[in-house]
Protein backbone atom coordinates (compact mmCIF):
# COMPACT_ATOMS: atom_id res chain seq x y z
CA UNK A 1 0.00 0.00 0.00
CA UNK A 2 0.99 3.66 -0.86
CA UNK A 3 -0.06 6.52 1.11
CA UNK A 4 1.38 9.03 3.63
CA UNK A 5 2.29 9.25 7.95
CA UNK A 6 2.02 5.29 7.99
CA UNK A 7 3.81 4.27 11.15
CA UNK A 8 4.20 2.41 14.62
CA UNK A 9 2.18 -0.82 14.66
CA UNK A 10 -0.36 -1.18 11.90
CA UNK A 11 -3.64 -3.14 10.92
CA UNK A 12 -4.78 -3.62 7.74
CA UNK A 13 -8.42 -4.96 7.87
CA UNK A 14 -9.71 -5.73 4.11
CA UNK A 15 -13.13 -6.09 4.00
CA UNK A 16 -13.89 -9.06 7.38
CA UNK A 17 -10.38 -10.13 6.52
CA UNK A 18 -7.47 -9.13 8.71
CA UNK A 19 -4.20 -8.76 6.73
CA UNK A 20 -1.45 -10.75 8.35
CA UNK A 21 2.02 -9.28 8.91
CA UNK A 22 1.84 -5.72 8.32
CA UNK A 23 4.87 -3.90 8.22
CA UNK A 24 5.92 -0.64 7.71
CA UNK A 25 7.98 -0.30 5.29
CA UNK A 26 8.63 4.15 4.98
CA UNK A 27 6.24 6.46 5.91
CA UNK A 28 5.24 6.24 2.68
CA UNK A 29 4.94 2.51 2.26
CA UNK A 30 3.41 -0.48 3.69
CA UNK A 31 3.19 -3.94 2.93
CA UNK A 32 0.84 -6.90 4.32
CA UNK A 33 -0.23 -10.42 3.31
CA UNK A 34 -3.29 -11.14 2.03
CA UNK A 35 -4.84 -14.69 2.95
CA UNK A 36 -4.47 -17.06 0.58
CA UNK A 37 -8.25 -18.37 0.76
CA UNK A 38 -10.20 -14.57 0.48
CA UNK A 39 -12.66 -14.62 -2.11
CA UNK A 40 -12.30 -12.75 -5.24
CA UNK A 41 -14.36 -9.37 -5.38
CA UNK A 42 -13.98 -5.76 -4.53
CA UNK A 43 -13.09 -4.76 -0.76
CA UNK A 44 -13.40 -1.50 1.76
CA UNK A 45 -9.99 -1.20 3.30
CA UNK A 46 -9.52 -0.35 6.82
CA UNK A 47 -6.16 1.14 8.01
CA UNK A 48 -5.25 1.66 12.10
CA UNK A 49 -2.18 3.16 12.40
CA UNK A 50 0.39 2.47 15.02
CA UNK A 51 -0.89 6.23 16.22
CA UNK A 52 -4.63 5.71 16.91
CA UNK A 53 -5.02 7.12 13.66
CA UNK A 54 -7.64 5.33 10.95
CA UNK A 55 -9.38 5.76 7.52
CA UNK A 56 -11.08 3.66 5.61
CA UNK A 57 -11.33 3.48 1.93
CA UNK A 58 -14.83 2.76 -0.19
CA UNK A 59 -14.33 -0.30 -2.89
CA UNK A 60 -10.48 0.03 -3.08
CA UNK A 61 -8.95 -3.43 -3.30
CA UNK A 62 -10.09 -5.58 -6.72
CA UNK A 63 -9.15 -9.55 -5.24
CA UNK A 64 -8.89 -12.02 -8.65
CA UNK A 65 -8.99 -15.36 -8.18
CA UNK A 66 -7.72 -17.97 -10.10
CA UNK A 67 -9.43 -21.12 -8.81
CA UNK A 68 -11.06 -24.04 -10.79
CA UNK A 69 -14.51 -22.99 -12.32
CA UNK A 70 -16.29 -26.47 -12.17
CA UNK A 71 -15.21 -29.39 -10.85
CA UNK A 72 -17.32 -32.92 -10.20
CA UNK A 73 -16.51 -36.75 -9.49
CA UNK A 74 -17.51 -39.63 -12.49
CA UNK A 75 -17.47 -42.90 -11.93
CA UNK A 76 -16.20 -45.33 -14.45
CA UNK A 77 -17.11 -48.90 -13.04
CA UNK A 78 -19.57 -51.03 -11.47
CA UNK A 79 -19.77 -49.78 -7.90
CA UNK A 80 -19.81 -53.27 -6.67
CA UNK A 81 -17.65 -54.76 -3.39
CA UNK A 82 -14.24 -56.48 -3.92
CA UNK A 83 -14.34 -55.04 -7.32
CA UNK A 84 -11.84 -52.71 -8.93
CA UNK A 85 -13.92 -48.95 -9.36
CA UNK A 86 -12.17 -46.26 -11.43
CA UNK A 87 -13.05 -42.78 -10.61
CA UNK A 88 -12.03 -39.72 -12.24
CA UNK A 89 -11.64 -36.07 -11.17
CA UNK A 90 -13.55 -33.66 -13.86
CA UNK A 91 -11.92 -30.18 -13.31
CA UNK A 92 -12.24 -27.42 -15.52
CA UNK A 93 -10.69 -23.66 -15.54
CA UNK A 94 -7.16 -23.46 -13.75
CA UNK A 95 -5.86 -27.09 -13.49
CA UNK A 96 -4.93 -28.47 -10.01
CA UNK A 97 -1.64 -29.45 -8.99
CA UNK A 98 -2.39 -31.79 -6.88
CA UNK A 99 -5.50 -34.21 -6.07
CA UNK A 100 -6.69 -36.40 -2.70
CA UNK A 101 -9.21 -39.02 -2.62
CA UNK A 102 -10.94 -40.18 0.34
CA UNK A 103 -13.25 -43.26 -0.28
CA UNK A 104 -15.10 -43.22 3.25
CA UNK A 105 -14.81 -46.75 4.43
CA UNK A 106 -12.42 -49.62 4.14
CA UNK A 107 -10.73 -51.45 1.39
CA UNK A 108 -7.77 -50.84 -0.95
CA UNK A 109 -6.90 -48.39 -3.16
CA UNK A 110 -4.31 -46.82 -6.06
CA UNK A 111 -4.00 -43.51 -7.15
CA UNK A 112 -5.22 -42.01 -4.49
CA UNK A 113 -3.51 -38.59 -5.46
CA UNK A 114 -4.24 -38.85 -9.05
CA UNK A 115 -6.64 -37.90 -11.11
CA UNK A 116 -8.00 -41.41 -12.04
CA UNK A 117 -7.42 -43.60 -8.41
CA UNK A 118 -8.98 -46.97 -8.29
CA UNK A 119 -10.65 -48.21 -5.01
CA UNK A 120 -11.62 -51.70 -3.99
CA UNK A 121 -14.10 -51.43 -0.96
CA UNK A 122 -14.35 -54.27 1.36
CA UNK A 123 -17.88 -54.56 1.58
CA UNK A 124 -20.99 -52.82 0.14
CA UNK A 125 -23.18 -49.96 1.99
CA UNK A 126 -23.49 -46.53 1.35
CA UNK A 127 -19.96 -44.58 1.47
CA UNK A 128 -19.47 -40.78 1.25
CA UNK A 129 -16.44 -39.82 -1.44
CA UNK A 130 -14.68 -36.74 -0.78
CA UNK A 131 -12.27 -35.14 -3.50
CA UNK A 132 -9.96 -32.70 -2.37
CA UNK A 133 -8.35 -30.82 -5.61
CA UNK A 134 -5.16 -28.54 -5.05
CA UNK A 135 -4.22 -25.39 -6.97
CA UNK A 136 -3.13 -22.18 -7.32
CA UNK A 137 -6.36 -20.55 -4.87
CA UNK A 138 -7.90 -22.22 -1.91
CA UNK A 139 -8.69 -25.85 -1.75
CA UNK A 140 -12.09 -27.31 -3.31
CA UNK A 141 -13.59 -30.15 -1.98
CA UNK A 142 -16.29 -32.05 -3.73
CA UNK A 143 -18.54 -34.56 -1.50
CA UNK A 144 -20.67 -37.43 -3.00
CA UNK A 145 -22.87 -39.94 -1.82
CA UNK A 146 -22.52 -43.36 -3.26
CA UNK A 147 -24.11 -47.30 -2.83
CA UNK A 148 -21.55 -50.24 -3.09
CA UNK A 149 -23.86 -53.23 -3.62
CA UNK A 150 -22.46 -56.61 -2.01
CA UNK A 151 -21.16 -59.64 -4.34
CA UNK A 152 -21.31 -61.45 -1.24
CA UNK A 153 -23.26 -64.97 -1.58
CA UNK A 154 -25.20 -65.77 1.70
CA UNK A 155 -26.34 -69.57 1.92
CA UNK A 156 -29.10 -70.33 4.25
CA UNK A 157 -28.07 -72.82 7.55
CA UNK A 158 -29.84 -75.92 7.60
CA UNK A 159 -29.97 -77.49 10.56
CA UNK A 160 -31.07 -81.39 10.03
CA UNK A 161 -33.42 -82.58 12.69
């Protein structure tokens, strides 16, 4: 930030956000971090100076963000237990640098920080996946809700009188 008489101790407040770290850097100068995870849009600033001294200024910070536009799960296989199920990570806009699966309940998996894993549940029920996807802005998780049917063969006990 540019200005005039910044000094002592300051706080930089954009919009709810509190700027972390902010230093001055000259009287006519000072610098702050923004969090990484503010959403994009336009922002009041609020400046305390280090003597009791504050202002604030109407619409003056412009915050762009460049996180994924859309992003969704799809499932490739048979959702069916002890079987191999492909998934796949749909992302569009920025791409992510990194992806992580969680399959919400137990078996074995590959991939699991790609964007194609492969999961073998242990047994059928309902199980919620979560995709967290990595990139340059904030993290986005996606959340969905899937049934597992059971290959499992039950045979009825007979007891012989």
């Amino acid at each position: 930030l540019t200005g005039a008489d910044f000094n002592g101790l300051p706080a930089v407040q954009l919009g709810d956000t509190w700027l972390l770290s902010p230093t001055v850097e000259s009287p006519q100068t000072l610098t702050a971090i923004v969090p990484a995870c503010i959403a994009g849009g336009t922002y009041s600033l609020a400046l305390y100076n280090g003597d009791c001294q504050e202002t604030t200024l109407a619409d003056a910070v412009t915050v762009v963000r460049q996180d994924h536009e859309y992003a969704s799960i799809q499932i490739d296989s048979p959702l069916i237990a002890h079987q191999s199920i492909s998934f796949t990570a749909i992302v569009t806009g920025t791409q992510p640098t990194g992806y992580q699966w969680d399959f919400g309940g137990g078996g074995l998996g590959s991939g699991l920080d790609s964007m194609h894993p492969t999961f073998r549940y242990a047994r059928g029920g309902a199980y919620q996946v979560t995709l967290t996807i990595y990139g340059p802005g904030c993290p986005l998780q996606i959340k969905e809700w899937i049934v597992v049917t059971s290959d499992d063969l039950f045979l009825p006990f007979i007891q012989n009188p």
